[in-house]
PDB file of N, CA and C in Angstrom:
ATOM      1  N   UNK A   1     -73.730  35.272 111.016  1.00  0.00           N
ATOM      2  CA  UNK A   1     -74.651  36.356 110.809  1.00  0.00           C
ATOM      3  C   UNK A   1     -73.861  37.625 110.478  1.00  0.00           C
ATOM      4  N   UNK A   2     -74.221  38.221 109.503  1.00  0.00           N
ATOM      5  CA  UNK A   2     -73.719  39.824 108.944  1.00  0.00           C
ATOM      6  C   UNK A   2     -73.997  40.540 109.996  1.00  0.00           C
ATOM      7  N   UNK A   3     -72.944  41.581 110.195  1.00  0.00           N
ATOM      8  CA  UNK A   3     -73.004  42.760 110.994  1.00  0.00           C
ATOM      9  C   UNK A   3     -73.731  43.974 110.072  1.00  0.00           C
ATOM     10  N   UNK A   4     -74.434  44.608 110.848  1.00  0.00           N
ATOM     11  CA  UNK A   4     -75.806  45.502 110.218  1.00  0.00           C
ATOM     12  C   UNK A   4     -75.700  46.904 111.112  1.00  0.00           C
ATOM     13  N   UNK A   5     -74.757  47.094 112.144  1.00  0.00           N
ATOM     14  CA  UNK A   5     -75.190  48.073 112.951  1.00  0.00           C
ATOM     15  C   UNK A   5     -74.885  49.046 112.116  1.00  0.00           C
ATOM     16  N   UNK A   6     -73.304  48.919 111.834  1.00  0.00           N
ATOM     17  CA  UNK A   6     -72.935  50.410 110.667  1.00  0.00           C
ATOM     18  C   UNK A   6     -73.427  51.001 109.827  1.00  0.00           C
ATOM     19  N   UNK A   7     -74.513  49.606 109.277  1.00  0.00           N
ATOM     20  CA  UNK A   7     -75.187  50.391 108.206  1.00  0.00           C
ATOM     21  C   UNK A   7     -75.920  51.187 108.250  1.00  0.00           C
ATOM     22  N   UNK A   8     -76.218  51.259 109.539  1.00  0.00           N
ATOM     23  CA  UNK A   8     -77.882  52.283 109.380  1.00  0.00           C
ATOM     24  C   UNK A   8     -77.524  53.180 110.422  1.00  0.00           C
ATOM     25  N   UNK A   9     -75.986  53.487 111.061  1.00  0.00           N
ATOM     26  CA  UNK A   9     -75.303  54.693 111.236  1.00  0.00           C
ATOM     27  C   UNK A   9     -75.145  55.829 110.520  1.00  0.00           C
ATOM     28  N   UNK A  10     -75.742  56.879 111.791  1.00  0.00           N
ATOM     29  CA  UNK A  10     -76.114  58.454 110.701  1.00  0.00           C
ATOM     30  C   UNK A  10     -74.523  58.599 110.195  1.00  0.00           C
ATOM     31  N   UNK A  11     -74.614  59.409 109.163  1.00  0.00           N
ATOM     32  CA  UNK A  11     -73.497  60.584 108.888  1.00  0.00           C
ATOM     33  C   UNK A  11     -73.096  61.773 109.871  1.00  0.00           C
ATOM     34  N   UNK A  12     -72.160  61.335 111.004  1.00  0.00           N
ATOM     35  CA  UNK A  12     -72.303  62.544 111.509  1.00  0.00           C
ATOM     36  C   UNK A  12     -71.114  63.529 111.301  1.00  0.00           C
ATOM     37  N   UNK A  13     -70.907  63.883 110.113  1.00  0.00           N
ATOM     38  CA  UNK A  13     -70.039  64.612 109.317  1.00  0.00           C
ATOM     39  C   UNK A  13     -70.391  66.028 108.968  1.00  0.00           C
ATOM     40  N   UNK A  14     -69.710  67.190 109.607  1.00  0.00           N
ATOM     41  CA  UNK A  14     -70.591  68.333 109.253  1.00  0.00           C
ATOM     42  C   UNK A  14     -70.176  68.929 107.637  1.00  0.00           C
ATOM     43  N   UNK A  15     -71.193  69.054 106.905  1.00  0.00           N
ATOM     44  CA  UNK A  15     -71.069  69.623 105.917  1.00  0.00           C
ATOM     45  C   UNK A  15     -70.563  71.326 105.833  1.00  0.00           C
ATOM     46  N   UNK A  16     -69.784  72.047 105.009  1.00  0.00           N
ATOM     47  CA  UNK A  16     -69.953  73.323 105.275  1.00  0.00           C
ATOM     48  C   UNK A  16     -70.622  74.154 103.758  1.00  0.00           C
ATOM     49  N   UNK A  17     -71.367  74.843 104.352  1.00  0.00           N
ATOM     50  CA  UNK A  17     -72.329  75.162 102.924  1.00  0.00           C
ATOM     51  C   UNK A  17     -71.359  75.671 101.791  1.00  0.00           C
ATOM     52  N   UNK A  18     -71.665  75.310 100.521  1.00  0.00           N
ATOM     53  CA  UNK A  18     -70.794  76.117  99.355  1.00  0.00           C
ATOM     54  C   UNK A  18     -69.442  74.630  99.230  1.00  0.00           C
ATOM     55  N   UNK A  19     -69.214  74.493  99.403  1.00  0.00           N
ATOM     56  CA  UNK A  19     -68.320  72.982  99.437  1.00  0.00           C
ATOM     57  C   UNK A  19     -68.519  71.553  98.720  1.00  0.00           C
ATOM     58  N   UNK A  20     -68.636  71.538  97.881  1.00  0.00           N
ATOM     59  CA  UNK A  20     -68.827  70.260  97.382  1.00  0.00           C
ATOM     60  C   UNK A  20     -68.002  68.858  98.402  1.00  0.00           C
ATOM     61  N   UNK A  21     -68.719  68.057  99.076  1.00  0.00           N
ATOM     62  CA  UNK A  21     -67.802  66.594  99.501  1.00  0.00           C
ATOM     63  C   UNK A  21     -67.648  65.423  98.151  1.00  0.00           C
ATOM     64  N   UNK A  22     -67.078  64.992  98.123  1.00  0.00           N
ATOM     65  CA  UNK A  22     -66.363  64.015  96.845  1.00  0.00           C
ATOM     66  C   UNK A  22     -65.995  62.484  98.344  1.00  0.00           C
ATOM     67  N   UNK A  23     -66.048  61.552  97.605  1.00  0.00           N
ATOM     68  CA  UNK A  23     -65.260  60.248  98.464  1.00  0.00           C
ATOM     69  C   UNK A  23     -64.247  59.840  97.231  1.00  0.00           C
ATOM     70  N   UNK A  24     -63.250  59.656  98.132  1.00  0.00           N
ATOM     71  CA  UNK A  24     -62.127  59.181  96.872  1.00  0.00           C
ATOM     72  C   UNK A  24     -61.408  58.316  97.982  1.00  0.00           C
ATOM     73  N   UNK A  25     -61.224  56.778  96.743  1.00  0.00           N
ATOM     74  CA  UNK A  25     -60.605  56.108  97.132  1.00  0.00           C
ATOM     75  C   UNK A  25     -59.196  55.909  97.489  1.00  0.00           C
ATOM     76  N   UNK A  26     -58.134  54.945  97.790  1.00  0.00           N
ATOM     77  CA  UNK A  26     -56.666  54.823  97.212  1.00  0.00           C
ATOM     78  C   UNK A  26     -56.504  53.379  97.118  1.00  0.00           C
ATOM     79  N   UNK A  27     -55.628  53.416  95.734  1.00  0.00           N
ATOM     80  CA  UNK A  27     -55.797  52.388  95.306  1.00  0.00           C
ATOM     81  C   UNK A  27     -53.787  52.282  94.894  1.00  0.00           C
ATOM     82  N   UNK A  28     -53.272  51.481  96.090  1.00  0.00           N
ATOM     83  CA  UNK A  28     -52.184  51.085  95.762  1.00  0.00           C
ATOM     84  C   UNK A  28     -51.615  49.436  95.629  1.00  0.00           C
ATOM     85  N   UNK A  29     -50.630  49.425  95.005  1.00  0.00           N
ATOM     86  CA  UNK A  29     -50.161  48.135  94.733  1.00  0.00           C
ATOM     87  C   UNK A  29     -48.564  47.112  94.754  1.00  0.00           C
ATOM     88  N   UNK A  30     -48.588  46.259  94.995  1.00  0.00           N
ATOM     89  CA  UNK A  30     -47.094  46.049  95.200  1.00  0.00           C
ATOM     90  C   UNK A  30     -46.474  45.474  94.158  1.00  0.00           C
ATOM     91  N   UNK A  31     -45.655  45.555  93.326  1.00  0.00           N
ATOM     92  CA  UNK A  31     -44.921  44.773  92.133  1.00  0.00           C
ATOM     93  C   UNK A  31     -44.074  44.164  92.885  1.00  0.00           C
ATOM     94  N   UNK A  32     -43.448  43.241  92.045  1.00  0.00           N
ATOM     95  CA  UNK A  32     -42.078  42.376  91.847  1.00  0.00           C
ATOM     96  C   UNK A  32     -41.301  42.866  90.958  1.00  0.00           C
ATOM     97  N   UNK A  33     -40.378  43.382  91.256  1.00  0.00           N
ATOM     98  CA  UNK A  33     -39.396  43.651  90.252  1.00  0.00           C
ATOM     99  C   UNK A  33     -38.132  42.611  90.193  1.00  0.00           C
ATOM    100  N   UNK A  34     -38.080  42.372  88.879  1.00  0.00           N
ATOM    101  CA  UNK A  34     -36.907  41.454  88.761  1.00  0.00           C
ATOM    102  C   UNK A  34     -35.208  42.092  88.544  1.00  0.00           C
ATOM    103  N   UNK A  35     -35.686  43.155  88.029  1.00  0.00           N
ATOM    104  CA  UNK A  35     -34.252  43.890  87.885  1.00  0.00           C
ATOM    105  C   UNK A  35     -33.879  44.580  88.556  1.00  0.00           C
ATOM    106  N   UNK A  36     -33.861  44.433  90.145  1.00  0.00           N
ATOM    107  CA  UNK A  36     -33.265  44.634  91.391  1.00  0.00           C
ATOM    108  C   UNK A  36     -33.615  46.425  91.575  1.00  0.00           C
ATOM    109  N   UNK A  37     -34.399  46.697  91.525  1.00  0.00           N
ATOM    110  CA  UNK A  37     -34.702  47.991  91.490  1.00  0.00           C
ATOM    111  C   UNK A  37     -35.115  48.069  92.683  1.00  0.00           C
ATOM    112  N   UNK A  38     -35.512  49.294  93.581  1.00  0.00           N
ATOM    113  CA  UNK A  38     -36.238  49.708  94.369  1.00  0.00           C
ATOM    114  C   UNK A  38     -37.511  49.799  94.171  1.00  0.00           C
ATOM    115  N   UNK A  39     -38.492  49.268  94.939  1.00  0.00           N
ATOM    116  CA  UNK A  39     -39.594  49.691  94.336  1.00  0.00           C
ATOM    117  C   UNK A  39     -40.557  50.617  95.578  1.00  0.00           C
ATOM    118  N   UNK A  40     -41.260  51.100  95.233  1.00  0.00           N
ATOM    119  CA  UNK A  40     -41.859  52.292  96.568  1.00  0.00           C
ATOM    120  C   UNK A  40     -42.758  51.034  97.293  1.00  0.00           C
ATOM    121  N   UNK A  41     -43.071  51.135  98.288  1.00  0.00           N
ATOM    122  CA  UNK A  41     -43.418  50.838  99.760  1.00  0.00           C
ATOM    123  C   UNK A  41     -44.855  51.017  99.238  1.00  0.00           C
ATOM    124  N   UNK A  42     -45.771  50.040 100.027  1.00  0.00           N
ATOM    125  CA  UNK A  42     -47.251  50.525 100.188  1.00  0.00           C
ATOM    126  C   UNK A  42     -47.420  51.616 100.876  1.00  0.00           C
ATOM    127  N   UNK A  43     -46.679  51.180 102.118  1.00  0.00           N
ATOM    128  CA  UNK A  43     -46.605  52.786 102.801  1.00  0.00           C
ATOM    129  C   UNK A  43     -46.406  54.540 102.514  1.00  0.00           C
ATOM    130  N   UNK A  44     -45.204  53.822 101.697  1.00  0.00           N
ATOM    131  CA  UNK A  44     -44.958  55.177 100.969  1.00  0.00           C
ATOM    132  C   UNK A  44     -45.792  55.895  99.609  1.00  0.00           C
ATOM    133  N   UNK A  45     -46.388  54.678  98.799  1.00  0.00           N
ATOM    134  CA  UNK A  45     -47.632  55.093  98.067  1.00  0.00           C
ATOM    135  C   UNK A  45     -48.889  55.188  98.795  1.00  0.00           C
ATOM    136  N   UNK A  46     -49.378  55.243  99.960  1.00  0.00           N
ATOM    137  CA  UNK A  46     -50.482  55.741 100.438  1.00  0.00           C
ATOM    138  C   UNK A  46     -50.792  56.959 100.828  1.00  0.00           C
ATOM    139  N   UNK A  47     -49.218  57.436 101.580  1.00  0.00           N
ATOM    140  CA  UNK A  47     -48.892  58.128 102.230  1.00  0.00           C
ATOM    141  C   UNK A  47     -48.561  59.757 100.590  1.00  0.00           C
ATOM    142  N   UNK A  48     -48.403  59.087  99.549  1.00  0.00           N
ATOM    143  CA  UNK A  48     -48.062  60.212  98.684  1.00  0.00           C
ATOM    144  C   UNK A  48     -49.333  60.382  98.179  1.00  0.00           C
ATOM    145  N   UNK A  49     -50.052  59.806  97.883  1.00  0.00           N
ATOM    146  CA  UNK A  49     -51.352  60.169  97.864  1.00  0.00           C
ATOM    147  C   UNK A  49     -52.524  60.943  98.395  1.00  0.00           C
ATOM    148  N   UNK A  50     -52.102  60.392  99.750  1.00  0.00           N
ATOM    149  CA  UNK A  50     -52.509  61.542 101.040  1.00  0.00           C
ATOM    150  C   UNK A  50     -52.189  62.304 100.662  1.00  0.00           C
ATOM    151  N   UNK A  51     -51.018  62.836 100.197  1.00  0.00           N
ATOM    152  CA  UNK A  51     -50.403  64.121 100.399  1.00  0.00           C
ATOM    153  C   UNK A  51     -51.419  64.962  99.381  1.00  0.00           C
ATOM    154  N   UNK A  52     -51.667  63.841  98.297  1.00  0.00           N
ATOM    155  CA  UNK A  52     -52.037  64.862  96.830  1.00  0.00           C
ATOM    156  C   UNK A  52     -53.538  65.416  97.147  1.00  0.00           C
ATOM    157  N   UNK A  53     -53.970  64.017  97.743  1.00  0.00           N
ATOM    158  CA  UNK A  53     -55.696  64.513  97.887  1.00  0.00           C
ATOM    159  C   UNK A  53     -55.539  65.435  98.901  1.00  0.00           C
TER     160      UNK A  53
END
């Protein structure tokens, strides 16, 4: 059986007037690199993202 409680949980998020709210996702990913490179961390691409939003 599907869980249903969350769904019909208020918003209890205070708005502040004059403010537009936006939802934005993050959307990171892990490669393979074959030519021995470093490649950034999920961690570390979530975390730079945070930073931007």
């Amino acid at each position: 059986m599907a869980r249903t409680a969350k769904r019909y949980k208020k918003n209890t998020e205070k708005k502040i007037p004059g403010i537009p709210v936006c939802m934005a996702a993050i959307y990171a990913r892990l490669s393979v690199d074959n030519d021995e490179k470093k490649s950034e961390s999920i961690e570390t691409q979530v975390t730079l993202i945070k930073e931007f939003i």
